[in-house]
N, C-alpha and C. Protein backbone atom coordinates (compact mmCIF):
# COMPACT_ATOMS: atom_id res chain seq x y z
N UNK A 1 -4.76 12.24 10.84
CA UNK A 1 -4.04 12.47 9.57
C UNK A 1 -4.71 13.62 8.81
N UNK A 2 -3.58 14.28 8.56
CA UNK A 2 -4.11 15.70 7.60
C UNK A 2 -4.89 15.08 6.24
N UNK A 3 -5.88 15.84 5.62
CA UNK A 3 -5.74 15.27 4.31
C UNK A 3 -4.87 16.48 3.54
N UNK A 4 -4.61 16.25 2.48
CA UNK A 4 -3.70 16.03 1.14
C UNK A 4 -3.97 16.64 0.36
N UNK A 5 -3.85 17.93 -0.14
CA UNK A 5 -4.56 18.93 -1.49
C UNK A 5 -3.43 18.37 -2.55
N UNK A 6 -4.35 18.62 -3.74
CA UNK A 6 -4.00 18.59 -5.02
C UNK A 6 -2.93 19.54 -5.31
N UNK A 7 -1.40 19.00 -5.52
CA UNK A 7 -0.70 20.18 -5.96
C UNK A 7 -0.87 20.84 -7.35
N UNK A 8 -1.80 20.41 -7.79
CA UNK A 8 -2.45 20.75 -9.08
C UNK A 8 -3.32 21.90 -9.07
N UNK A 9 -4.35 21.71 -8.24
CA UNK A 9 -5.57 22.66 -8.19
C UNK A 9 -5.99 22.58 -6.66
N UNK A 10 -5.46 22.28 -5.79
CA UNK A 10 -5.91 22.66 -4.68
C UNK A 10 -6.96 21.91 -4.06
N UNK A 11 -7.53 20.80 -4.61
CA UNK A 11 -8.99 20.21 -4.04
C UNK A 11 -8.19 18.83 -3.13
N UNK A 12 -9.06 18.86 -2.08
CA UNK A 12 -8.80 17.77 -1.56
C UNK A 12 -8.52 16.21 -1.77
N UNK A 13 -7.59 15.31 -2.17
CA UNK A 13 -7.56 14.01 -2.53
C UNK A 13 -7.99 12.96 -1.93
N UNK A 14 -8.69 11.93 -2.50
CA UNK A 14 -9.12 11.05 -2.20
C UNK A 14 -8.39 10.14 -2.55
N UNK A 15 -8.38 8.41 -2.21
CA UNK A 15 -8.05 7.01 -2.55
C UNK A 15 -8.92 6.90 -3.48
N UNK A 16 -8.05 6.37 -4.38
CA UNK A 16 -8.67 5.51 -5.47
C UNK A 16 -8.02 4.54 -6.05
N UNK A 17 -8.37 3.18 -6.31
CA UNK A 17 -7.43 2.48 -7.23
C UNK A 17 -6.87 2.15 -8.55
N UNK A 18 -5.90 2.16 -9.04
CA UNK A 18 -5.14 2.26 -10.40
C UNK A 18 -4.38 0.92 -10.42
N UNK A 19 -4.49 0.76 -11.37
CA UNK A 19 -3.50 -0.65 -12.47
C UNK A 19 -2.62 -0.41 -13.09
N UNK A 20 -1.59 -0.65 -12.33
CA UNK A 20 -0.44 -0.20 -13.41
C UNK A 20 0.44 -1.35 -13.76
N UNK A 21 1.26 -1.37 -14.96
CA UNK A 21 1.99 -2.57 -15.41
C UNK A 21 3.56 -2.14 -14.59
N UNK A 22 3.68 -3.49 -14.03
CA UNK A 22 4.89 -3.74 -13.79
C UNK A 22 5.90 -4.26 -14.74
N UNK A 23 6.79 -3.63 -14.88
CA UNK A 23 7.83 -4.78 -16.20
C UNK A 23 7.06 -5.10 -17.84
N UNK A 24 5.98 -4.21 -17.69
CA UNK A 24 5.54 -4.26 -19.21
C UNK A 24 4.74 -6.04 -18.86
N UNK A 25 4.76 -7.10 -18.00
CA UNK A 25 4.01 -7.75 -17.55
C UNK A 25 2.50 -7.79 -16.62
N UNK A 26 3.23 -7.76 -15.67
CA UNK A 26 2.55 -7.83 -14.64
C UNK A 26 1.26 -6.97 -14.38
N UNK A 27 0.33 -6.77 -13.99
CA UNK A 27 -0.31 -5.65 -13.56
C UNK A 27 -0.34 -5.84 -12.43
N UNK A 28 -0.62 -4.18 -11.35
CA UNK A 28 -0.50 -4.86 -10.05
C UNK A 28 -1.77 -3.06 -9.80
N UNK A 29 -2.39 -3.33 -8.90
CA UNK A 29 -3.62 -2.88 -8.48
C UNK A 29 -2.92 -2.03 -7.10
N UNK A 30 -2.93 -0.32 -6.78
CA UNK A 30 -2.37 -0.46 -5.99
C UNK A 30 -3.31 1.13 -5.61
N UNK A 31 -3.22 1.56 -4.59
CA UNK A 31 -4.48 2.70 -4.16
C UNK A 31 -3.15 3.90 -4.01
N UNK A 32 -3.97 4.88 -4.55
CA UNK A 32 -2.80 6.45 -4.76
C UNK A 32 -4.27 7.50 -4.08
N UNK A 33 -3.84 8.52 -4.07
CA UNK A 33 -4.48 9.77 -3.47
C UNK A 33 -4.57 10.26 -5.25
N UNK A 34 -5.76 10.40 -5.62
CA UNK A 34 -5.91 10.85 -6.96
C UNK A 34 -7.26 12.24 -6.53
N UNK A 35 -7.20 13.15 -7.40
CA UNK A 35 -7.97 14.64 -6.90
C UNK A 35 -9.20 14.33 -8.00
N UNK A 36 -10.16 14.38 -7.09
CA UNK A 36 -11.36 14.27 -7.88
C UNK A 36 -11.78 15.22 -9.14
N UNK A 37 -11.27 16.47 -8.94
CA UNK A 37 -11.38 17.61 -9.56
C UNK A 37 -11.05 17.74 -10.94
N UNK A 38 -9.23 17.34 -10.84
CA UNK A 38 -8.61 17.18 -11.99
C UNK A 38 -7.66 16.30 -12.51
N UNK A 39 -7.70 15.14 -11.92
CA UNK A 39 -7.41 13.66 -12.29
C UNK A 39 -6.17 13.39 -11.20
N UNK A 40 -5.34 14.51 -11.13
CA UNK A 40 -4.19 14.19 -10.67
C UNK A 40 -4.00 13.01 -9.67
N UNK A 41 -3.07 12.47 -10.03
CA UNK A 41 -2.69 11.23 -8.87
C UNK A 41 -1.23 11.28 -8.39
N UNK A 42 -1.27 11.23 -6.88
CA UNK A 42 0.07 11.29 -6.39
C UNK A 42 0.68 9.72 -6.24
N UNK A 43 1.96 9.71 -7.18
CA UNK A 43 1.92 8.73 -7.18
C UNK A 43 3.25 8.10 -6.15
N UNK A 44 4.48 8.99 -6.09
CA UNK A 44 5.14 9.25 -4.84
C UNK A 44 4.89 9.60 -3.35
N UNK A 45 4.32 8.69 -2.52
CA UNK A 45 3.69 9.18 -1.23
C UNK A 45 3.53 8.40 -0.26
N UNK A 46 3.66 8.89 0.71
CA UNK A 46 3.72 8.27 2.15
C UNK A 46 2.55 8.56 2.94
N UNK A 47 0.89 8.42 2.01
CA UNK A 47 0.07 8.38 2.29
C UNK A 47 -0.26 7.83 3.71
């Protein structure tokens, strides 16, 4: 598997995990390709 540049700035992305609310309830814990560099997180992806 290729890795994944930042369409932001170009640096390579890593996994990391994020919490996001479902339904203004729920939280649900789920791993995105986020760029160490400049926060960006892909959050559409077929990682």
């Amino acid at each position: 598997m290729e890795d994944k540049k930042c369409p932001d700035c170009g640096t390579d992305l890593t996994i990391k995990t994020h919490t996001l609310l479902v339904d203004y309830v729920d939280e649900v814990e789920l791993d995105f390709p986020t760029c160490g560099e400049c926060g960006h997180v892909v959050y559409n992806t077929n990682y």
